[in-house]
C-alpha atoms as a PDB file:
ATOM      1  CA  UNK A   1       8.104  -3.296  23.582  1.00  0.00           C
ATOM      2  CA  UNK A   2       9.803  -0.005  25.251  1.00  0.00           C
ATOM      3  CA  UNK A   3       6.817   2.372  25.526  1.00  0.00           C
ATOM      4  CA  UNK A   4       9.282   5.170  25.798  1.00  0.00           C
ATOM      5  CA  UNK A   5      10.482   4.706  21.831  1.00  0.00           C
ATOM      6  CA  UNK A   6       7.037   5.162  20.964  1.00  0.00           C
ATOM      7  CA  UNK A   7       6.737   8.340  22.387  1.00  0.00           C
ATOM      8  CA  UNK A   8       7.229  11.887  19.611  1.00  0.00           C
ATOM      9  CA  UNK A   9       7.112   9.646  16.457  1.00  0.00           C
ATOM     10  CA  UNK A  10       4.932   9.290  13.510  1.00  0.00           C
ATOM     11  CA  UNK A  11       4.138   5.867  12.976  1.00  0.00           C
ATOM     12  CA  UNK A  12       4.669   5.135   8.990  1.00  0.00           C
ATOM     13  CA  UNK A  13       3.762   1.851   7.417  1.00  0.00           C
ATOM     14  CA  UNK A  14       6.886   0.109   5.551  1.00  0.00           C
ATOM     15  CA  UNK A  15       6.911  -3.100   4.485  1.00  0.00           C
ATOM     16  CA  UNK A  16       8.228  -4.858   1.744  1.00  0.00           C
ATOM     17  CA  UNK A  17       5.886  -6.937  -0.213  1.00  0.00           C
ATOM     18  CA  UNK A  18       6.412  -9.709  -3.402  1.00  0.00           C
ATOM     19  CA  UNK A  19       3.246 -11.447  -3.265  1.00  0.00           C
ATOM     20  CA  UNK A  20      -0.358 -10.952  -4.274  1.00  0.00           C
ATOM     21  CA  UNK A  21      -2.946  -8.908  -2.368  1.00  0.00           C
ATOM     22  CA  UNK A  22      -6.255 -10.793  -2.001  1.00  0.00           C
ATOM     23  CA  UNK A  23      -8.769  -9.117  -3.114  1.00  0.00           C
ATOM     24  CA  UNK A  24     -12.600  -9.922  -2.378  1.00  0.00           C
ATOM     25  CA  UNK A  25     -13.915 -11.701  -5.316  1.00  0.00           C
ATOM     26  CA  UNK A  26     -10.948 -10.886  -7.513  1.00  0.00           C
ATOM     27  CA  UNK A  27      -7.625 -11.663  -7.870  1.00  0.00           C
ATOM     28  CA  UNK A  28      -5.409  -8.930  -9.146  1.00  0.00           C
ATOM     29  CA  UNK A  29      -1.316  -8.953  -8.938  1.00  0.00           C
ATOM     30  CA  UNK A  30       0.214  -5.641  -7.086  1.00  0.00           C
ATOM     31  CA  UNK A  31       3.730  -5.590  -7.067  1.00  0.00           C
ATOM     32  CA  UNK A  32       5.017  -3.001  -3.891  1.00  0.00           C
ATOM     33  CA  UNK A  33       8.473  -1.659  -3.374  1.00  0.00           C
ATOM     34  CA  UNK A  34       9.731   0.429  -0.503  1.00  0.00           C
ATOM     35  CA  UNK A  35       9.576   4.236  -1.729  1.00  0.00           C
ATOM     36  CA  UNK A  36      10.001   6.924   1.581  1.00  0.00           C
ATOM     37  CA  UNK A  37       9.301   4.738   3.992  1.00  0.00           C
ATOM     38  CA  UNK A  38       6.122   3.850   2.458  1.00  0.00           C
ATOM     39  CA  UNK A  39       4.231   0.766   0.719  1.00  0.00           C
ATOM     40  CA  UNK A  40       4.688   1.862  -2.679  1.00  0.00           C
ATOM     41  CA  UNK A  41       2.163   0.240  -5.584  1.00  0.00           C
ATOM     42  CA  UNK A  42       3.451  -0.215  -9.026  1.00  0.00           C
ATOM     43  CA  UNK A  43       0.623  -1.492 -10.410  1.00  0.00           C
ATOM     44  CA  UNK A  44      -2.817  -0.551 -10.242  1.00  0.00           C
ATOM     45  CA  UNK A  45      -5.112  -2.445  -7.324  1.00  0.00           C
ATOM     46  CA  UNK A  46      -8.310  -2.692  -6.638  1.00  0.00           C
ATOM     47  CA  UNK A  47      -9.219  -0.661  -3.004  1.00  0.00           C
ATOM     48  CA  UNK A  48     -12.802  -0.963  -2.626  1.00  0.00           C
ATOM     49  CA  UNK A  49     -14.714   2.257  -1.069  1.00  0.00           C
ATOM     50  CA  UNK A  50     -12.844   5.694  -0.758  1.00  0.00           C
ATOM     51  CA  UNK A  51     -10.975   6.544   2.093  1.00  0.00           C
ATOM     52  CA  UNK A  52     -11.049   9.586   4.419  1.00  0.00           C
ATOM     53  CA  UNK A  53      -7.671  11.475   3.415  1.00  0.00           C
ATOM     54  CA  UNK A  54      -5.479  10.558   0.017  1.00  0.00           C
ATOM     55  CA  UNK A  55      -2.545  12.795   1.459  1.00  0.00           C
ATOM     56  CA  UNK A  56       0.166  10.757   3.197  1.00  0.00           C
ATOM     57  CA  UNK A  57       1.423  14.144   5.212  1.00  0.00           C
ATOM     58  CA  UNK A  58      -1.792  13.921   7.186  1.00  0.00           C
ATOM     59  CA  UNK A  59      -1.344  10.447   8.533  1.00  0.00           C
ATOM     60  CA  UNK A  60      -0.881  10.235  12.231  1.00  0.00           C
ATOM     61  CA  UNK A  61      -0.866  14.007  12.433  1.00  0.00           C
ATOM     62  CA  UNK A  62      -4.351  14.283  14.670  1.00  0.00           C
ATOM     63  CA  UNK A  63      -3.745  13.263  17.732  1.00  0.00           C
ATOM     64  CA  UNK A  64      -7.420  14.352  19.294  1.00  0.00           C
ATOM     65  CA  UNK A  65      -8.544  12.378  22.218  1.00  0.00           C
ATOM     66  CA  UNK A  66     -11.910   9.948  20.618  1.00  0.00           C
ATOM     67  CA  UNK A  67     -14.609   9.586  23.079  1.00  0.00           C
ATOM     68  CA  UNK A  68     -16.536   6.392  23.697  1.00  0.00           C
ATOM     69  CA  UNK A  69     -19.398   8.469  22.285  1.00  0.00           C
ATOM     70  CA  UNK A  70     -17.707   8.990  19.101  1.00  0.00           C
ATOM     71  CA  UNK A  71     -16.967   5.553  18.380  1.00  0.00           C
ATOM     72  CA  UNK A  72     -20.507   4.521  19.310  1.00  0.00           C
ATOM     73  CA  UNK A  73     -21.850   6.750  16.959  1.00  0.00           C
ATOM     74  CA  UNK A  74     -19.834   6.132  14.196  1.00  0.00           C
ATOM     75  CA  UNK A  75     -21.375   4.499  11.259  1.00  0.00           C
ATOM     76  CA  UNK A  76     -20.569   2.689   7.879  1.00  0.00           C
ATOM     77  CA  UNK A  77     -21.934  -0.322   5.564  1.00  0.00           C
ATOM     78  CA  UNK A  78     -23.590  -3.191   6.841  1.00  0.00           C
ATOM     79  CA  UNK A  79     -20.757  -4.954   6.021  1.00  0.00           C
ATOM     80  CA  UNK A  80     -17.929  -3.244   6.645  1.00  0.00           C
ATOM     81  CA  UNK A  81     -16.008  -3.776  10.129  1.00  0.00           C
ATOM     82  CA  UNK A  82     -17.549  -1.155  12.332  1.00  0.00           C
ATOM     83  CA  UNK A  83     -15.760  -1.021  15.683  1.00  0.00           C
ATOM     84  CA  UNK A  84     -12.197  -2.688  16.951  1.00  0.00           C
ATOM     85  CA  UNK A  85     -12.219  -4.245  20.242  1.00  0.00           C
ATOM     86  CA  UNK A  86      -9.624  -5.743  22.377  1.00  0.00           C
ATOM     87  CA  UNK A  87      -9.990  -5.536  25.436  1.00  0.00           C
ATOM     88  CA  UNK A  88      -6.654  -6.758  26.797  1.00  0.00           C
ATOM     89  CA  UNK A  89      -5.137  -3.755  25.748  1.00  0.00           C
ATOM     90  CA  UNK A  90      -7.933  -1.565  26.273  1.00  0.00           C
ATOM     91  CA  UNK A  91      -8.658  -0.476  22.597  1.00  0.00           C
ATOM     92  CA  UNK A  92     -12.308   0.191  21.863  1.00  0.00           C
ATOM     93  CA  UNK A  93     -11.912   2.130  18.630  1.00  0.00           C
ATOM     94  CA  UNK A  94     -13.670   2.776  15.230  1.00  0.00           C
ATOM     95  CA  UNK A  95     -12.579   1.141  12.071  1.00  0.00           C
ATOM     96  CA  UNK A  96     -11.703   3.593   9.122  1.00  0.00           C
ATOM     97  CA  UNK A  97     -11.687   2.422   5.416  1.00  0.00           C
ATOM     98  CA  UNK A  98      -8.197   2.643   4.149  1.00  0.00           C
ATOM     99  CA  UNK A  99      -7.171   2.485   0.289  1.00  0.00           C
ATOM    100  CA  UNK A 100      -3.688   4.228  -0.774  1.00  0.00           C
ATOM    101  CA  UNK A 101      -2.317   7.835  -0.441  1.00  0.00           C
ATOM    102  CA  UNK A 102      -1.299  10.282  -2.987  1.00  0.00           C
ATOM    103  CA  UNK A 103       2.030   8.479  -2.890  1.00  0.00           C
ATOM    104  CA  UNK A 104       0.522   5.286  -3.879  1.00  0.00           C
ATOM    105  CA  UNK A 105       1.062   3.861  -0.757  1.00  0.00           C
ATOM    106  CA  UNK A 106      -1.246   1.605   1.632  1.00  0.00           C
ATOM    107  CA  UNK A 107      -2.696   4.562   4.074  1.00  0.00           C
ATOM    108  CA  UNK A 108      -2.518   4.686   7.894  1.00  0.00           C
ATOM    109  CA  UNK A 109      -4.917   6.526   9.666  1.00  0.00           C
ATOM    110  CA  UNK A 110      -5.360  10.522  10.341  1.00  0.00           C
ATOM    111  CA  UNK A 111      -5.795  10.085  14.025  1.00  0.00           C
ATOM    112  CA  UNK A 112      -3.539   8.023  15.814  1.00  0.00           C
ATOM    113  CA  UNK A 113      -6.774   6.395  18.205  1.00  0.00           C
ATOM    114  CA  UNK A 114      -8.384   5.581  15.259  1.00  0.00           C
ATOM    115  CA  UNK A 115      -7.710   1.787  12.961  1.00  0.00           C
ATOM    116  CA  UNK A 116      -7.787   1.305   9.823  1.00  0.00           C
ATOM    117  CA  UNK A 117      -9.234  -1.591   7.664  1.00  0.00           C
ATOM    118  CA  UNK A 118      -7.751  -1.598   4.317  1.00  0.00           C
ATOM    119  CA  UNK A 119     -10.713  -2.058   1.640  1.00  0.00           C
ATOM    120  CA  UNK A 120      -7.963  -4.399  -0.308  1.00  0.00           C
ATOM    121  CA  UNK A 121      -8.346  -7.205   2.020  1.00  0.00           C
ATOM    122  CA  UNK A 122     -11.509  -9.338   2.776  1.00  0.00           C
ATOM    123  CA  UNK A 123     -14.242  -7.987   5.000  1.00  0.00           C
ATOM    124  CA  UNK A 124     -15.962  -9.569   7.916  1.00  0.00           C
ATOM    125  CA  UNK A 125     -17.877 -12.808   7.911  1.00  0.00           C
ATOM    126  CA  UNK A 126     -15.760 -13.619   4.329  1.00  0.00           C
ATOM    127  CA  UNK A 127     -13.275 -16.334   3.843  1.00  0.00           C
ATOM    128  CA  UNK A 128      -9.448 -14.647   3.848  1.00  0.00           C
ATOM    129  CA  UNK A 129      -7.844 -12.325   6.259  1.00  0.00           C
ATOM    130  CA  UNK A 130      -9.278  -9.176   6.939  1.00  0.00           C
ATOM    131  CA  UNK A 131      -6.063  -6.719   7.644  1.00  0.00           C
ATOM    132  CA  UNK A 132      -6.157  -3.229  10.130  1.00  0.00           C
ATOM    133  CA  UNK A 133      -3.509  -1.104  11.111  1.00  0.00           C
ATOM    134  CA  UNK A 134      -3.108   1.245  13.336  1.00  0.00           C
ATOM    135  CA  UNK A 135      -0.521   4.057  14.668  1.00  0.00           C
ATOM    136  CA  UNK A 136       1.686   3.212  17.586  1.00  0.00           C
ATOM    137  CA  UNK A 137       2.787   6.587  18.394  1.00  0.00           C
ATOM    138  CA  UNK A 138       2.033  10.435  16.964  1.00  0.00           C
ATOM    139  CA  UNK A 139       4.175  13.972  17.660  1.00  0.00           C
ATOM    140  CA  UNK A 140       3.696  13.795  21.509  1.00  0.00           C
ATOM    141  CA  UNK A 141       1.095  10.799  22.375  1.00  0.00           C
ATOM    142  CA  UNK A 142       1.688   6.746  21.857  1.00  0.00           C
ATOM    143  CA  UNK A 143      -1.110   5.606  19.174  1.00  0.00           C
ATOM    144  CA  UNK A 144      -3.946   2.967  19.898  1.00  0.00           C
ATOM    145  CA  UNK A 145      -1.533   0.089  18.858  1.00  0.00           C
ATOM    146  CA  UNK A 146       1.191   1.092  21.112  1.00  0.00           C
ATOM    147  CA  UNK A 147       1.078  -2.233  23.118  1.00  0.00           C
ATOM    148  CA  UNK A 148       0.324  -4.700  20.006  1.00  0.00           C
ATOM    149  CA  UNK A 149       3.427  -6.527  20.309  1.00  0.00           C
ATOM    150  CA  UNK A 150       2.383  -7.799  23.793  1.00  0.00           C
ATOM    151  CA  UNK A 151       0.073  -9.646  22.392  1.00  0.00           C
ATOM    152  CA  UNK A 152      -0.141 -12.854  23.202  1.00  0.00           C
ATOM    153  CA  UNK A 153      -1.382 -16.256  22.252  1.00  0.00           C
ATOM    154  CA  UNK A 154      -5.346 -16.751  22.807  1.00  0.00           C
ATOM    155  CA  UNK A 155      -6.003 -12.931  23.759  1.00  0.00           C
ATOM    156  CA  UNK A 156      -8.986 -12.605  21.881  1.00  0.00           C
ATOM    157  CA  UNK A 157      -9.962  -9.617  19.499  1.00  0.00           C
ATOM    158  CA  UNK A 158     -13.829  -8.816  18.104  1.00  0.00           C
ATOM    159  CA  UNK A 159     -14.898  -6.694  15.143  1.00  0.00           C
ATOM    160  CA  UNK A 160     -18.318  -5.057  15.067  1.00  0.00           C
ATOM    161  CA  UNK A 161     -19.735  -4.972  11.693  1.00  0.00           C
ATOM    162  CA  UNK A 162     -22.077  -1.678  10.602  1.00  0.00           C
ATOM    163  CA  UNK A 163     -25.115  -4.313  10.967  1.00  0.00           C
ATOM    164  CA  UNK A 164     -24.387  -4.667  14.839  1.00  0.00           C
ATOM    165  CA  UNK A 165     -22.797  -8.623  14.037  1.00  0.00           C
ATOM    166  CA  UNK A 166     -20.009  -9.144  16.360  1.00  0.00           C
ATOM    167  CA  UNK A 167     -17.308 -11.559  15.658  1.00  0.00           C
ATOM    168  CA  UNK A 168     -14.763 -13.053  17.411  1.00  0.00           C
ATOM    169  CA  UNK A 169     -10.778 -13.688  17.233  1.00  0.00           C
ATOM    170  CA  UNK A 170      -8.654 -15.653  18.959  1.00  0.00           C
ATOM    171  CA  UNK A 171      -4.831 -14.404  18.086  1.00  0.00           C
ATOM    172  CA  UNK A 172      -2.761 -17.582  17.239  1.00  0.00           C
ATOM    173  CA  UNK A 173       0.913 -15.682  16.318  1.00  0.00           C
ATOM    174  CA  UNK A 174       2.304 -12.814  17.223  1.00  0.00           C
ATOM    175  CA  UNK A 175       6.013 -11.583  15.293  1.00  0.00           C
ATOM    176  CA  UNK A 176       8.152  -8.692  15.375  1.00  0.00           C
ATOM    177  CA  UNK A 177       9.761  -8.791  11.502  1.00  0.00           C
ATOM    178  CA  UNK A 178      12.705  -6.265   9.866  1.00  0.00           C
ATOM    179  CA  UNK A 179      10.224  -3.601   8.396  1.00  0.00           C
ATOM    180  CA  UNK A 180      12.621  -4.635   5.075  1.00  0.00           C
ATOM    181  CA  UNK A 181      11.970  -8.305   5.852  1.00  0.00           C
ATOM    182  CA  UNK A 182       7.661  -7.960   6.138  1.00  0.00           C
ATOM    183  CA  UNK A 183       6.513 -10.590   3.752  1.00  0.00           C
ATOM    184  CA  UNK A 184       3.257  -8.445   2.690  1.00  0.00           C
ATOM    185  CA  UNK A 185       1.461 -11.867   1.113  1.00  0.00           C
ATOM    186  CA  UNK A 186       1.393 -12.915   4.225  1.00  0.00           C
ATOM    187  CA  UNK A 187       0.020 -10.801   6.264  1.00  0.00           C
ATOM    188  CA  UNK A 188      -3.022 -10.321   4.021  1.00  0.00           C
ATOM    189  CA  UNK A 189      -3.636 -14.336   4.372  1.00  0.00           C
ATOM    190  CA  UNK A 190      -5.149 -16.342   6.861  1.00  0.00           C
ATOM    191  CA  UNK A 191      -2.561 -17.893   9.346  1.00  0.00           C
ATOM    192  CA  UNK A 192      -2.212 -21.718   9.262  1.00  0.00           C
ATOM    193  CA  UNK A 193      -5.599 -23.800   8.347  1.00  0.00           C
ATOM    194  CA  UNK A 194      -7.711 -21.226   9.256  1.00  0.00           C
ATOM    195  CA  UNK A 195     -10.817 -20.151   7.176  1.00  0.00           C
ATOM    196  CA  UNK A 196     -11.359 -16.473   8.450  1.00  0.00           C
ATOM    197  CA  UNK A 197      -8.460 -14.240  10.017  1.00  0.00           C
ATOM    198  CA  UNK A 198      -8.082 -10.871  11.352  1.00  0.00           C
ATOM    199  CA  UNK A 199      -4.613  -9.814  10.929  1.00  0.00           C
ATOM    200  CA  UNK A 200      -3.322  -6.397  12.880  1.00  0.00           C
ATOM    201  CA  UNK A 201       0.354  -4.426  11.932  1.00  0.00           C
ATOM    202  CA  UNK A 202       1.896  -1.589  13.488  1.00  0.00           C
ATOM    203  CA  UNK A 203       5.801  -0.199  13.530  1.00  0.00           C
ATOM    204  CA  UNK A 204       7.879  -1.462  16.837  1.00  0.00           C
ATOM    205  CA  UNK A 205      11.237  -1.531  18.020  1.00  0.00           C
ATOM    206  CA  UNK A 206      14.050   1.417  17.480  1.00  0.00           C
ATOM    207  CA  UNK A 207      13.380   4.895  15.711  1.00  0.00           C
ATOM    208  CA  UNK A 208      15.495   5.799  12.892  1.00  0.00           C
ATOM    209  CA  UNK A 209      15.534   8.816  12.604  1.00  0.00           C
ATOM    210  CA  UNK A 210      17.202   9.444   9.430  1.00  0.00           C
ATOM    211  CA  UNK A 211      14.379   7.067   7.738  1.00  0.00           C
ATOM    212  CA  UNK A 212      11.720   8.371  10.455  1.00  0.00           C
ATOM    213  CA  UNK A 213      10.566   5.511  10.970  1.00  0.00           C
ATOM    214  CA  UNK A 214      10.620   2.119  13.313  1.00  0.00           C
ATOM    215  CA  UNK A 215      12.857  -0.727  12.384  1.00  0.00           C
ATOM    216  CA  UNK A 216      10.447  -3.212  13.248  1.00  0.00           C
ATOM    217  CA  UNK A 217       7.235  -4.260  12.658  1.00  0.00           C
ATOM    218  CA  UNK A 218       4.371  -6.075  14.862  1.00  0.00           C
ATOM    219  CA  UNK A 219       2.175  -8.342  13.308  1.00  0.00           C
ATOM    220  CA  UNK A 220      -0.535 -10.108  14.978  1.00  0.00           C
ATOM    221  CA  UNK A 221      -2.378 -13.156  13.104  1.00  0.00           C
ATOM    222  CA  UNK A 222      -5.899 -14.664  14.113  1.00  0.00           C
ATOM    223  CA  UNK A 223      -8.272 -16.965  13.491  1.00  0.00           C
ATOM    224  CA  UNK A 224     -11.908 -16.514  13.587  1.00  0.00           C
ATOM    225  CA  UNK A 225     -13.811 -18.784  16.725  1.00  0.00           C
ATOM    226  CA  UNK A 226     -16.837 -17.521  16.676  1.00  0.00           C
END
């Protein structure tokens, strides 16, 4: 990935999705189109707990430097995933609870250091993919998943629930898809056999700027080890 196009963008989340949305302990059909660059729901779908901010202008728009004390401190439910870590990039970074926007649209974060978990997809420790995004870039500053798509193969990534349980990923693909080509279905499912998953998105590739947005999008599958 060229750094450099991920520098004095907005990262926007834009994919295209025709399948279902898993939904802990029910399942419930959400068609999605692609509506201003965003993830746009048709139907109604369940999102679990509120999120911090319903209105899509603020996404990506705080680009305030986290401390480690921050993210220590932060707290949510027992079970919800706590704290992101992966250490081969460097990301240490609190988990926000994500549900749609105003624009009924699958939100991205406020801060572009911050992740977010969205409350649609399974939690941690239950069977199904759990599935975070982040921002690769804001205005002037590259976002915590700047360097996702050089992710490789066996780089391991953790999630700290709000009990203090730490679990464990090992990543077992990596792909850089058409942001009109993202098959949405997927990347709220487990990859291959596997029981438990942690999949991770952001935008990649070349800004268009009539669409502001990237072309491309990074998605990173795992599988649970421990």
């Amino acid at each position: 990935m060229n750094a450099k196009n991920k520098q004095n963008k907005i990262l926007y989340i834009t994919v295209l999705v025709t399948g279902i949305v898993a939904v802990v302990g029910i399942g419930i059909l959400a068609y999605f189109t692609v509506v201003n660059n965003t993830v746009k729901i048709s139907q109604p779908v369940s999102t679990g707990q509120g999120s911090e901010n319903a209105d899509v202008a603020l996404e990506g728009s705080d680009e305030t430097t986290i401390t480690p004390a921050a993210v220590e401190s932060y707290t949510v439910a027992n079970d919800a995933p706590r704290i992101l870590k992966i250490d081969s990039l460097g990301i240490s970074a609190k988990v926000r609870p994500m549900g749609v926007n105003s624009a009924g649209a699958v939100q991205a974060p406020v801060n572009i250091y911050d992740s977010g978990w969205y409350t649609g997809s399974s939690k941690p420790g239950e069977s199904g993919a759990m599935f975070i995004d982040a921002h690769a870039s804001g205005a002037t500053r590259q976002g915590l998943f700047a360097y996702l798509d050089t992710m490789k193969n066996g780089n391991i990534v953790s999630i700290e629930r709000g009990d203090g349980q730490i679990l464990t990923y090992k990543v077992v693909h990596v792909e850089e898809v058409p942001k009109d080509q993202v098959d949405m279905s997927k990347a709220l499912k487990v990859y291959g056999d596997a029981q438990e998953g942690l999949n991770l998105m952001t935008c990649t590739g070349k800004w268009i700027e009539s669409e502001k947005t990237y072309d491309n999008r990074a998605i990173v599958y795992t599988e649970r080890i421990s």
